[in-house]
Structures are given as C-alpha cells and as structure tokens.
Protein backbone atom coordinates (compact mmCIF):
# COMPACT_ATOMS: atom_id res chain seq x y z
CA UNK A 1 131.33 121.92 112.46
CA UNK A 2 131.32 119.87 115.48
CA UNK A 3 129.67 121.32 118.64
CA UNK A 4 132.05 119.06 120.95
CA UNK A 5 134.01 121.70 122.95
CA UNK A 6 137.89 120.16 124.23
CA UNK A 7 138.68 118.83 127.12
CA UNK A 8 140.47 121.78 127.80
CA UNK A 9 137.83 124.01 127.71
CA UNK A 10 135.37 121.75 128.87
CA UNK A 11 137.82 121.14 132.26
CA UNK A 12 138.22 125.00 132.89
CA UNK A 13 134.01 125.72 131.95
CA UNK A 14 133.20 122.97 134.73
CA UNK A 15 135.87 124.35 137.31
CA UNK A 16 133.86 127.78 137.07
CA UNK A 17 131.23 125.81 137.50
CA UNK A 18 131.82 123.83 140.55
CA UNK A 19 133.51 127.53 141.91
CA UNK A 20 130.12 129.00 141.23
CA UNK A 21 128.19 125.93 143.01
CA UNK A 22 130.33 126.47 146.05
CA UNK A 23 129.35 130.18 146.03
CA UNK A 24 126.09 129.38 145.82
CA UNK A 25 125.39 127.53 149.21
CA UNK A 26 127.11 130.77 150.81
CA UNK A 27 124.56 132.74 149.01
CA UNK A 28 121.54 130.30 150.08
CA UNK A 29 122.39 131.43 153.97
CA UNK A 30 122.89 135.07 153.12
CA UNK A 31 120.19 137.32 154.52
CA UNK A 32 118.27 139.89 152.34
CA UNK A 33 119.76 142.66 153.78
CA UNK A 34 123.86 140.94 152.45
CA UNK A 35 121.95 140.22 149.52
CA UNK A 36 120.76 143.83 148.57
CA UNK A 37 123.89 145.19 149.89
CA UNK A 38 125.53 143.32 146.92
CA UNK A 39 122.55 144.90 144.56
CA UNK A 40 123.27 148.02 146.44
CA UNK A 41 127.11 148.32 145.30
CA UNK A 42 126.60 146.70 142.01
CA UNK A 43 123.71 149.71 141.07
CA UNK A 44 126.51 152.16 142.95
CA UNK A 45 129.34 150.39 140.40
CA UNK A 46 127.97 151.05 137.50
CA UNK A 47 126.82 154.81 137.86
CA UNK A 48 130.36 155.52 139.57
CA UNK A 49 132.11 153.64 136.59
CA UNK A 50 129.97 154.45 133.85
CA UNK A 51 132.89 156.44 131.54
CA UNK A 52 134.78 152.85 131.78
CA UNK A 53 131.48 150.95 130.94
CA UNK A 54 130.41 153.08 127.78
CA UNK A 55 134.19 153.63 126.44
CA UNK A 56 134.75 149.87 126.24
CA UNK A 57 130.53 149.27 124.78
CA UNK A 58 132.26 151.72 122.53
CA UNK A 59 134.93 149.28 120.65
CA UNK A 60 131.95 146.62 120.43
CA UNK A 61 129.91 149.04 118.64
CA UNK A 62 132.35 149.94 116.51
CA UNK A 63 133.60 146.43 116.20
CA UNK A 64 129.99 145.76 115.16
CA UNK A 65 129.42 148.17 112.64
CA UNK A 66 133.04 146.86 110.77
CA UNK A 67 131.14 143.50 110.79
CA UNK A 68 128.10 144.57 109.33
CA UNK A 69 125.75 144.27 112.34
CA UNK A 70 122.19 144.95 111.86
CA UNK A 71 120.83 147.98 113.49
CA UNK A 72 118.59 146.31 115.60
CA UNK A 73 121.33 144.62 116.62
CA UNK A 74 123.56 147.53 117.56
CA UNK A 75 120.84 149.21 119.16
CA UNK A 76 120.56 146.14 121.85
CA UNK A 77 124.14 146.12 122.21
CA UNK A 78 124.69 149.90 122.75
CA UNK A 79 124.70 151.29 126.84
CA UNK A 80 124.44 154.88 127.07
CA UNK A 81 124.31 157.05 130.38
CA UNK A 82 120.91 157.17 130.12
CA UNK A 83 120.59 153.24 130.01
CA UNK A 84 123.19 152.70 132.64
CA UNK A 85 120.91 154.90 135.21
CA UNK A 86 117.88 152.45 134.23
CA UNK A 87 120.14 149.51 134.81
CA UNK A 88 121.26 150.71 137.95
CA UNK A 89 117.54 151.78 138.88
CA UNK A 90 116.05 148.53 137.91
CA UNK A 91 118.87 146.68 140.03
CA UNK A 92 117.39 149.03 143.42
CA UNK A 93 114.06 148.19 142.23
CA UNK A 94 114.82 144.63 143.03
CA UNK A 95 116.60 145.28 146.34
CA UNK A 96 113.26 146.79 147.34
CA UNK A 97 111.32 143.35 146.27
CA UNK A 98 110.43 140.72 148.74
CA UNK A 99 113.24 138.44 148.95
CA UNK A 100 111.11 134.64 147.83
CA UNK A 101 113.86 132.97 149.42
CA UNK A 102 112.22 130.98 152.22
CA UNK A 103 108.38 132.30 151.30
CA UNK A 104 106.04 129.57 152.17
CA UNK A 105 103.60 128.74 149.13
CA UNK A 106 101.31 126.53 150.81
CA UNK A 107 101.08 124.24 153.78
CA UNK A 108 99.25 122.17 156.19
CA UNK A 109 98.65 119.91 158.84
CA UNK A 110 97.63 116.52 158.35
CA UNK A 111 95.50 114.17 160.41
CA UNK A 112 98.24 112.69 162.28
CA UNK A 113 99.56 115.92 163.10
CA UNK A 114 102.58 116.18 160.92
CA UNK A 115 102.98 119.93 159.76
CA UNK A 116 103.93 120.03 156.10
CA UNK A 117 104.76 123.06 154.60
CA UNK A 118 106.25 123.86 150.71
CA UNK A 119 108.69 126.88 150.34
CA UNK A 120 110.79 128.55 147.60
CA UNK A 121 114.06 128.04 147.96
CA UNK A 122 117.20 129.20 145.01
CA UNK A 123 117.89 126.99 141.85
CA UNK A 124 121.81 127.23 142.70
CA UNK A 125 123.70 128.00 139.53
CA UNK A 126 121.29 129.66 136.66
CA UNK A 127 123.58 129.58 133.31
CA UNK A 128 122.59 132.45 130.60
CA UNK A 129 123.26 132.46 127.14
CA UNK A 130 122.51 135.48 125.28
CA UNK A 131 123.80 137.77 122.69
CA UNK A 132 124.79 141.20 121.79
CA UNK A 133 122.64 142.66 125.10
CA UNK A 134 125.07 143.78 127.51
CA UNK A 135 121.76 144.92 129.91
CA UNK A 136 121.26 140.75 130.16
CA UNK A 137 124.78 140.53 131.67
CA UNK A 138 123.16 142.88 135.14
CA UNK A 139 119.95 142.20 134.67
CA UNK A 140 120.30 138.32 135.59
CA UNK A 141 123.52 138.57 137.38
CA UNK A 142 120.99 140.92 139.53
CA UNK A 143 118.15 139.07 139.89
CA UNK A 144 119.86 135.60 140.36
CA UNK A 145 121.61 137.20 143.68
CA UNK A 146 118.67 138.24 145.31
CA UNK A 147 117.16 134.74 144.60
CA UNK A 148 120.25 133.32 146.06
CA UNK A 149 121.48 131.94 143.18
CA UNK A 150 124.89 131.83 141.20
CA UNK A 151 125.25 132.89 137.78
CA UNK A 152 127.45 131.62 134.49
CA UNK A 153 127.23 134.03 131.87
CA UNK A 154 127.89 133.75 127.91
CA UNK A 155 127.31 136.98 126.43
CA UNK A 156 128.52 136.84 122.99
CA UNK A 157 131.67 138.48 121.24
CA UNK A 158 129.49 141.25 120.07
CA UNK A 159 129.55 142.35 123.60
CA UNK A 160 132.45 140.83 124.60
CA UNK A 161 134.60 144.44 125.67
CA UNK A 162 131.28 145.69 127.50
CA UNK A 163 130.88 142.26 129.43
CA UNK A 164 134.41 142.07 130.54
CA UNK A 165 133.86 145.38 132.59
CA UNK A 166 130.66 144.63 133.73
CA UNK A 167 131.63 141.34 135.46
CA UNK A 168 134.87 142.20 136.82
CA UNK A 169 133.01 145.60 138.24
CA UNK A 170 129.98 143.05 139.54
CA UNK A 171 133.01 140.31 141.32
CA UNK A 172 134.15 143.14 142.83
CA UNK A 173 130.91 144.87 144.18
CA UNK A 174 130.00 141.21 145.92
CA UNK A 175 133.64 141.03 147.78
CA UNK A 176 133.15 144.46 148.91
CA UNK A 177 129.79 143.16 151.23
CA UNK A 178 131.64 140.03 152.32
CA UNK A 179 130.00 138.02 149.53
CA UNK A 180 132.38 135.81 147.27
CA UNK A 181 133.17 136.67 143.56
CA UNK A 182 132.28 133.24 142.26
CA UNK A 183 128.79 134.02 142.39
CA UNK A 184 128.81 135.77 138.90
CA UNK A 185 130.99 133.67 136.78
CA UNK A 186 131.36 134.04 132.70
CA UNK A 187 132.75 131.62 130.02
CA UNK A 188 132.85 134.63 127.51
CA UNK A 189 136.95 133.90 127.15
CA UNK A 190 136.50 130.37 125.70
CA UNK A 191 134.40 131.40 123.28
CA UNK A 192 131.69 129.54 121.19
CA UNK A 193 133.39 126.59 122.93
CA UNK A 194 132.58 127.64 126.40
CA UNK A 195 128.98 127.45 125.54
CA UNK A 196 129.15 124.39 124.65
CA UNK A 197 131.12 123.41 127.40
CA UNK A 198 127.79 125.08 129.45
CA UNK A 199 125.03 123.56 127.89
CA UNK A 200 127.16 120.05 129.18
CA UNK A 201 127.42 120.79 132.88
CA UNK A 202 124.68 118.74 133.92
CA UNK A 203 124.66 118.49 137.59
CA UNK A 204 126.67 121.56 137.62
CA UNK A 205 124.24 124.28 136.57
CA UNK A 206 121.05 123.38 138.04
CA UNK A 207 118.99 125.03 134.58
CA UNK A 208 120.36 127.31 131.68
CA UNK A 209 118.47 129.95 130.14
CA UNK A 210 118.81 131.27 126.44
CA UNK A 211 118.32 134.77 125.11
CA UNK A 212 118.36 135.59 121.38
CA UNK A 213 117.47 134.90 117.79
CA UNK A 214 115.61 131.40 116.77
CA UNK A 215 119.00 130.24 116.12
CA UNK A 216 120.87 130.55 119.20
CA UNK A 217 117.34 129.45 121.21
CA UNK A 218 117.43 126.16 119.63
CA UNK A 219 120.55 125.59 119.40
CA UNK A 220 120.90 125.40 123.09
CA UNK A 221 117.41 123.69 123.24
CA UNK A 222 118.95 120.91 120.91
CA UNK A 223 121.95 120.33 122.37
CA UNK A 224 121.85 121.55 126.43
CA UNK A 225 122.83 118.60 128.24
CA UNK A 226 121.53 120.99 131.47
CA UNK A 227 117.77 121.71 131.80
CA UNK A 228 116.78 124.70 129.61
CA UNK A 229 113.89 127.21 130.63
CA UNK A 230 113.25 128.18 126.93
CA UNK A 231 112.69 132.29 126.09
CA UNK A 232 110.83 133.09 122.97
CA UNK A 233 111.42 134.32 119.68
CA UNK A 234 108.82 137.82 120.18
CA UNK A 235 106.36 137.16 116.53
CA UNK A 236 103.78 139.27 117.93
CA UNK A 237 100.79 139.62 116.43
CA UNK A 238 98.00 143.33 117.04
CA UNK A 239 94.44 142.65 115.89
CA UNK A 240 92.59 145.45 115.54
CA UNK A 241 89.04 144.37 116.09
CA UNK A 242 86.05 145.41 113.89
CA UNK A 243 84.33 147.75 117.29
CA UNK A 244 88.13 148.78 117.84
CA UNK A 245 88.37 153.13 118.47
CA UNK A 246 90.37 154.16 115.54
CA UNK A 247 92.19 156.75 117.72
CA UNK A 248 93.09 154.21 120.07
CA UNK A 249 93.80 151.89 117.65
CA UNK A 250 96.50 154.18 116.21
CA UNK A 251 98.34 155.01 119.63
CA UNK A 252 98.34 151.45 120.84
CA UNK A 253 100.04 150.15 117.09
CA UNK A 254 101.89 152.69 116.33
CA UNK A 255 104.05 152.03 120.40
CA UNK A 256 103.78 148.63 119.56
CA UNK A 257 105.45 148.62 116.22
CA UNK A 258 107.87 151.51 117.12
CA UNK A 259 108.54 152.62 120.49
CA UNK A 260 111.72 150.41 120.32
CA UNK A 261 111.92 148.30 117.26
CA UNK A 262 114.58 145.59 118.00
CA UNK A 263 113.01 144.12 121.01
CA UNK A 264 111.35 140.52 121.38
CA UNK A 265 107.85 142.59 122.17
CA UNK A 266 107.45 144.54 119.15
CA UNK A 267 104.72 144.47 116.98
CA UNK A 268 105.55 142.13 113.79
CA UNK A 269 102.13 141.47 112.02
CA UNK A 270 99.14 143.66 112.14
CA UNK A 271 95.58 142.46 111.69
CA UNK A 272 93.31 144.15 110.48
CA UNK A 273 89.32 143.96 110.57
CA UNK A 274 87.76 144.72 107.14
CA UNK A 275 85.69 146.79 109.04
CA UNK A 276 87.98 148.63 111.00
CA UNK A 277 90.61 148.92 107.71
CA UNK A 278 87.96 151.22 106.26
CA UNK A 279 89.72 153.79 109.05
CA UNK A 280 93.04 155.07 107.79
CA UNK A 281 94.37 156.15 110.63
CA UNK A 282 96.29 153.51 112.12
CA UNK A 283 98.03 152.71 108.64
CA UNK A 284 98.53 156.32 107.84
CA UNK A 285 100.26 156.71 111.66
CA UNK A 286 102.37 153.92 110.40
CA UNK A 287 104.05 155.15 107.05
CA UNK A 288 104.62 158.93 108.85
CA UNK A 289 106.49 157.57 111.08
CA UNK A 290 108.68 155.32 108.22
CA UNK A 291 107.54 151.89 108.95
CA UNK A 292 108.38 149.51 105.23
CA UNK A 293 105.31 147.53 105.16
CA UNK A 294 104.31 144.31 103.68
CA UNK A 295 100.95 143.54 102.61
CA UNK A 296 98.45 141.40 101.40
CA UNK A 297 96.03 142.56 98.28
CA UNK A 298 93.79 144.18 100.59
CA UNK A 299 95.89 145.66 102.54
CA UNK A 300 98.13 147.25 100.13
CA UNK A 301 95.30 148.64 98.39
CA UNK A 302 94.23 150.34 101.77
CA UNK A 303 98.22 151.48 102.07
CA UNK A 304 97.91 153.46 98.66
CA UNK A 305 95.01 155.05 99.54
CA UNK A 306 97.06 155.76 103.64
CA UNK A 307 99.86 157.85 101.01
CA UNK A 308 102.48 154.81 102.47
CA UNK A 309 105.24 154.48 99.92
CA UNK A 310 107.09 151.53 101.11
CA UNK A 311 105.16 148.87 100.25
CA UNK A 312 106.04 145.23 98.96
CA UNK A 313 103.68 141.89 98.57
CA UNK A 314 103.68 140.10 101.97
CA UNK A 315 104.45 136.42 101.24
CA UNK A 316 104.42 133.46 103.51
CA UNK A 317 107.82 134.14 104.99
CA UNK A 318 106.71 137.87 106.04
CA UNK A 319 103.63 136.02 108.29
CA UNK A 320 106.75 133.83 110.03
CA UNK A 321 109.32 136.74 110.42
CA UNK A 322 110.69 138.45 113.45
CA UNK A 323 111.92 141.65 111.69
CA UNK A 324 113.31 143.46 114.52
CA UNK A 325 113.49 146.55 112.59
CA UNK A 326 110.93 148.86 110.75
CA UNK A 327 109.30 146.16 108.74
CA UNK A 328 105.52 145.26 109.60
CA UNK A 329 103.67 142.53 107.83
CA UNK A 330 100.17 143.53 107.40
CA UNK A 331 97.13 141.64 106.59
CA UNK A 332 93.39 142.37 106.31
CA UNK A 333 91.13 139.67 107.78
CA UNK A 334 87.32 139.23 107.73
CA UNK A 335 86.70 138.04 110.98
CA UNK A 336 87.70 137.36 114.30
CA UNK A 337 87.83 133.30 113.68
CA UNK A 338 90.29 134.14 110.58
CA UNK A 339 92.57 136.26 113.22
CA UNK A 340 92.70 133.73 115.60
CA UNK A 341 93.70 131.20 113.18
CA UNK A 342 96.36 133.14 111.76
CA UNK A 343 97.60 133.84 115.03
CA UNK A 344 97.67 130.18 115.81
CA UNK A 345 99.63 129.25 112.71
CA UNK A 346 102.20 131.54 113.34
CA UNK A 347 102.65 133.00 117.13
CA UNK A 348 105.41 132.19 118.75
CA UNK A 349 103.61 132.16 121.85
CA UNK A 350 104.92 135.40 123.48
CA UNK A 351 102.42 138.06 123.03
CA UNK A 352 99.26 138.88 121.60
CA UNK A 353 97.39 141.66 121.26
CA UNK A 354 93.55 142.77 120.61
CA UNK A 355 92.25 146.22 119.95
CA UNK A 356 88.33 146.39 120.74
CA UNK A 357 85.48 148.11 122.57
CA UNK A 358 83.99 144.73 122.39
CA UNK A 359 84.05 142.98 125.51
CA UNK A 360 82.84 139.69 123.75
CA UNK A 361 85.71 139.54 121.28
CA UNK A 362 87.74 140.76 124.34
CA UNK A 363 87.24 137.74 126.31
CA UNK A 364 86.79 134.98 123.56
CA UNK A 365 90.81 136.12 122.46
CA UNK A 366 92.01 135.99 126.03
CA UNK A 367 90.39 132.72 126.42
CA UNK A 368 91.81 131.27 122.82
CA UNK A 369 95.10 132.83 121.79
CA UNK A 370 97.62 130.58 123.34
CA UNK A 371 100.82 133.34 124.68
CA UNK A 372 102.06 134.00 127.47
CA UNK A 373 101.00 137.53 127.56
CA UNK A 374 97.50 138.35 125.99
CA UNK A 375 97.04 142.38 125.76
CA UNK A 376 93.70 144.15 125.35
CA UNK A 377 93.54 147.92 124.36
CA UNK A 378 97.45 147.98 125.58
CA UNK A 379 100.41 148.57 123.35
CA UNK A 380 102.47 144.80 123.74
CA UNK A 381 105.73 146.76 124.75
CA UNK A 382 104.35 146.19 128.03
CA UNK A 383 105.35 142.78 128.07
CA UNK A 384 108.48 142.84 129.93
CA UNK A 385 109.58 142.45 133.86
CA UNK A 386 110.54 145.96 134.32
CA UNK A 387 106.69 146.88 133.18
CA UNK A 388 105.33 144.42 135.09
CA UNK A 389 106.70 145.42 138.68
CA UNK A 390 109.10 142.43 138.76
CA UNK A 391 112.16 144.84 139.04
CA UNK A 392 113.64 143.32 135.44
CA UNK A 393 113.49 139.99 133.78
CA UNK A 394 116.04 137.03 133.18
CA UNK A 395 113.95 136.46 129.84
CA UNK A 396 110.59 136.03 129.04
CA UNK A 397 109.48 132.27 128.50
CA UNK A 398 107.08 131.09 126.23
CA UNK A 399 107.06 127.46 127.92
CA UNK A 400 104.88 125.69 129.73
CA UNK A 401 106.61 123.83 132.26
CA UNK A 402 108.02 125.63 135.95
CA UNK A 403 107.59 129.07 134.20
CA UNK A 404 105.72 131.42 131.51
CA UNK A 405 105.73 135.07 130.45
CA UNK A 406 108.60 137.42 132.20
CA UNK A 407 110.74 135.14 134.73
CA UNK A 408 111.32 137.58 138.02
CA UNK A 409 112.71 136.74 141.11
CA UNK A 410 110.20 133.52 142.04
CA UNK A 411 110.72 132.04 138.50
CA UNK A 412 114.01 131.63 139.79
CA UNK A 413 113.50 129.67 142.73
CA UNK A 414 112.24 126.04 143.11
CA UNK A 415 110.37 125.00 145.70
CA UNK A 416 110.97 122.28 148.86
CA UNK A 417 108.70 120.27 151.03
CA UNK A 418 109.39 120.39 154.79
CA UNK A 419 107.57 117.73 156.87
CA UNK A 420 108.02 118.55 160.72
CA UNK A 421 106.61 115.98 163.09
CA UNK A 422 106.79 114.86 166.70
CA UNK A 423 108.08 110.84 166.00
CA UNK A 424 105.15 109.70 163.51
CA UNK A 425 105.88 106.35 162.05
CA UNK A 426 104.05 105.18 158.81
C-alpha cells in the first residue's frame, strides 16, 4: 500500500498547516499571563464539559472492544472523571511553570564589547502523531501553548469521537482569551492519509513528534519528510542486585510491573541476581498479584518453588517484547557484567532500573546503562513529566540529539543568538 497521500488531502493538511504557522507568530508575542489564560479555560473546559467528553470516549471504547482492541489498549484510550480532573490539574500545573519563552541560557560580552546573549524561543508548529491516548491530544496541545507554539494533531481512529470534542472544546477555550483557534489544529478527518500528508510538510511544521507502538514510531521515522524528535518504545528492564533489600526489592517491582500495566514505563524484564533469587519475595509478590511470567531455567525453577502458576519458557522474543499487559519476562543472571549486557542487547533506551544497597554497583549502572532515565531503589513508573515536576510530557525521547528523557516545556523551544552592539565592524 502506497504511503503517498492525494493531492487533495495533501492541499487541505498543508492549508491547516500554513493556518497553524500564522497562529503561531501571534502566539510568539503573547504574554504568559494570555498564555495561561488559554491553559486556564482549557483546564475550566474540560471539568465543565466532562459528561460530553466521557459519553463520546464512550463510542470509542465500545468501538474498540467490537474491533478486538487489546486491553492495554483500551485502558490508554479510556477518560474517566477521575482522569479528566488530572488532565485538567496537570494543564494548571503548567500555567504555574516558568514560561521558557524568552529565558536567557547563557551569554556574554566579548572583547570588543558586543553583548551576545542565547535565549529560548518556540519551535512554531510541533506536529503529534499518536494513538489510542486521548490524554496526548491536552497534554501537548497544553504544553505547546505555553511554549508558544502551534499544534497539528493525529490522534488515531481509536480515539477519533473523544478527539473531536476535545479539540473543538480546546479552539474554543483559546478564542474565548483573544487567542486564535488555529493554534490547535488536527488532521484526524483525513485519516491515515492526513498523516502522511504531516510527516510531508517540511517547512510547515517546524518538527513532528510520534507516540505509540514500534510500528507507528518508525513508520514516521522512515518516512517524515519534517524533522522527527523520536519517543521510545518503554522495554524496561529492573535488576535486582545481589546486596538488593528483599522487602524493597518487592515494593519497587511489584509498582513497576503493575501499578499501570499498559504504559511505555512499565517493567518488561526482571533481572535477577542468583544471589538475591534465593529470596522469594519479589517473585512470590508477583504471581499474587496475577502477573503470567516467562522464564528462563533458573528462573522458572525459583517460580515453582514462589507457588506462581503461570509460567511459560522465556525465548528470545520475550527478552525483545514490550508486553504492555501482565506478562513479565524473567531471567536469573550471575552477575552484574551479565545484567548490563543483557540490558545493552535489548533496552530500548528509555528506562532502567537497579535495586541495591550497594553504592558501587549503584554508580557503575548509572555510569554504563545507556537510557534516558536510570532509576536506583525507585519503582521506573516514575519516569514520566507529570512525576518529574514538568507539569506533563509531549513524550518521552530516547534520542540523543536537541532532547532526551520526558520533553516539558524547554524541550519545546529552540534557542536564538542575539548579538547587540554599538556599530562594530569585523
């Protein structure tokens, strides 16, 4: 199947876009208090609308469950009143940030007297591609306006009826504080071909972000025409450390693996110590609370013995897996080294976790696991920009290049140099 969207649609997705790039250099002279005004009626929107909001996140779930969606899958699609509230909480959480528009990152004066100074300024138009997470759809839309940028949104037809609301409620929050509505723009209503028609608006949409499976990732990596700020697939590895507490041990994996199951932070492969497997109490915290295991030999010994009933041979696909559900891949190690190497084969680079009293292995896995996010003694559901005081997150990147780990509101700025002088020649 050809990813070469018509002229049609690629004529009305670039229209949007030059609407939203317009909107944008309104935005860039906005001050912070217009800009969390806007936040302000968006949060008020959604709490004052929420009936609306869950009855039509009601005919995607439903939609979904016809279809055969995955549970994981549902459970990132579904909004709830209780979900709204943290949406709208996370959006005044932002207002309350410092705006980075206009911070100055570093400066100086140089010999001849010229005064040189580098500050953030907005991106312009931020493009999102995601999937079946309606949250996305506010989250960015959210963080993009405080950090004066526009927004183009493709947010999947598993969430298509929930996305609808939530923009048209969002356009008409920004006219209501003088703002214009082409600042959150979506390309949900052309479909798979919209996308397309996205990842081609090079000098349009300033950078495009993806959110989702390996599949939708690279496919937008491949073929984004538009510079792409890639988010990672969440194969997170917990090593629990020969000196690891046992206690601790259990509390940390257990959150990890099953505080919330279908997000990219959840624990996917547990290591184990063959000193600290001797403990059952991590794997026995495990199978109470219904977690389907597979395991190596060693490990599925130690799972007998830890009354777990689920068990099945781990094979090389289970080390390479992002189960998003119950599943845990579990493997028994002898040493540090042979952790780190299995974590090097197969991380995704998102986040990895140690369990230790052992401030030696500690610091030699911060120092040689390559993730954005390295956790010590600290469940990895903690990796996310909510958690980490950024207000919420536009995705969490597992690239090197501009940024890494959860992208706030200064991962979505660029910066500028200014050069003021008094009539220096070179």
């Amino acid at each position: 199947m050809s990813n070469e969207p018509s002229q049609q649609v690629l004529n009305a997705v670039f229209t949007l876009a030059e609407e939203a790039k317009e909107a944008s250099r309104t935005l860039a002279g906005a001050t912070r208090d217009t800009k969390d005004a806007a936040l302000a009626a968006i949060a008020e929107s959604l709490r004052s609308n929420a009936a609306e909001i869950i009855q039509g996140n009601g005919l995607d779930l439903e939609a979904g469950r016809n279809n055969g969606t995955s549970e994981a899958m549902l459970d990132r699609l579904a909004l709830n009143e209780d979900r709204l509230e943290a949406l709208a909480g996370a959006l005044e959480e932002v207002m309350a940030l410092p705006d980075p528009v206009g911070l100055i990152k570093r400066g100086s004066t140089l010999p001849n007297g010229i005064r040189l100074s580098q500050i953030h300024v907005p991106l312009g138009v931020v493009g999102a591609i995601y999937e079946a997470r309606p949250n996305v759809t506010v989250d960015i839309a959210g963080l993009c306006l405080k950090s004066g940028n526009a927004v183009m949104l493709r947010g999947g037809t598993a969430a298509e009826n929930t996305n609808e609301i939530l923009v048209r409620l969002m356009r008409e929050a920004l006219e209501t504080v003088g703002l214009p509505a082409n600042l959150i723009q979506t390309v949900d209503p052309y479909g798979r071909e919209g996308a397309n028609a996205l990842m081609r608006a090079r000098g349009l949409v300033d950078v495009l972000i993806p959110r989702g499976g390996h599949a939708l990732i690279q496919n937008v990596v491949t073929n984004a025409k538009v510079p792409v700020i890639e988010t990672g697939e969440g194969l997170v590895h917990v090593y629990v450390d020969a000196a690891a507490n046992p206690e601790l041990a259990a509390s940390v994996v257990l959150n990890a693996k099953t505080h919330r199951t279908s997000v990219c932070n959840a624990a996917e492969t547990l290591l184990l110590h063959k000193d600290a497997a001797a403990n059952p109490d991590v794997l026995a915290a495990l199978a109470e609370a219904g977690v389907r295991f597979h395991a190596d030999e060693r490990a599925t010994e130690l799972l007998k013995a830890a009354n777990a009933t689920d068990v099945s041979a781990a094979t090389d696909v289970d080390w390479e897996t992002e189960y998003l559900d119950m599943d845990l891949a579990v493997k028994v190690v002898d040493s540090l080294d042979e952790a780190l190497e299995h974590i090097r084969k197969y991380s995704t680079g998102h986040t990895e976790a140690i369990i230790t009293d052992s401030n030696a292995a500690a610091e030699r896995f911060i120092r040689e696991v390559d993730a954005a996010t390295v956790n010590v003694n600290a469940s990895t559901r903690f990796t996310d920009g909510g958690e980490f005081g950024l207000g919420a997150e536009v995705g969490i990147s597992t690239q090197k290049m501009h940024a890494r780990g959860p992208m706030g509101l200064t991962e979505l700025t660029t910066t500028k140099w200014v050069v003021r002088g008094d009539g220096q020649i070179r």
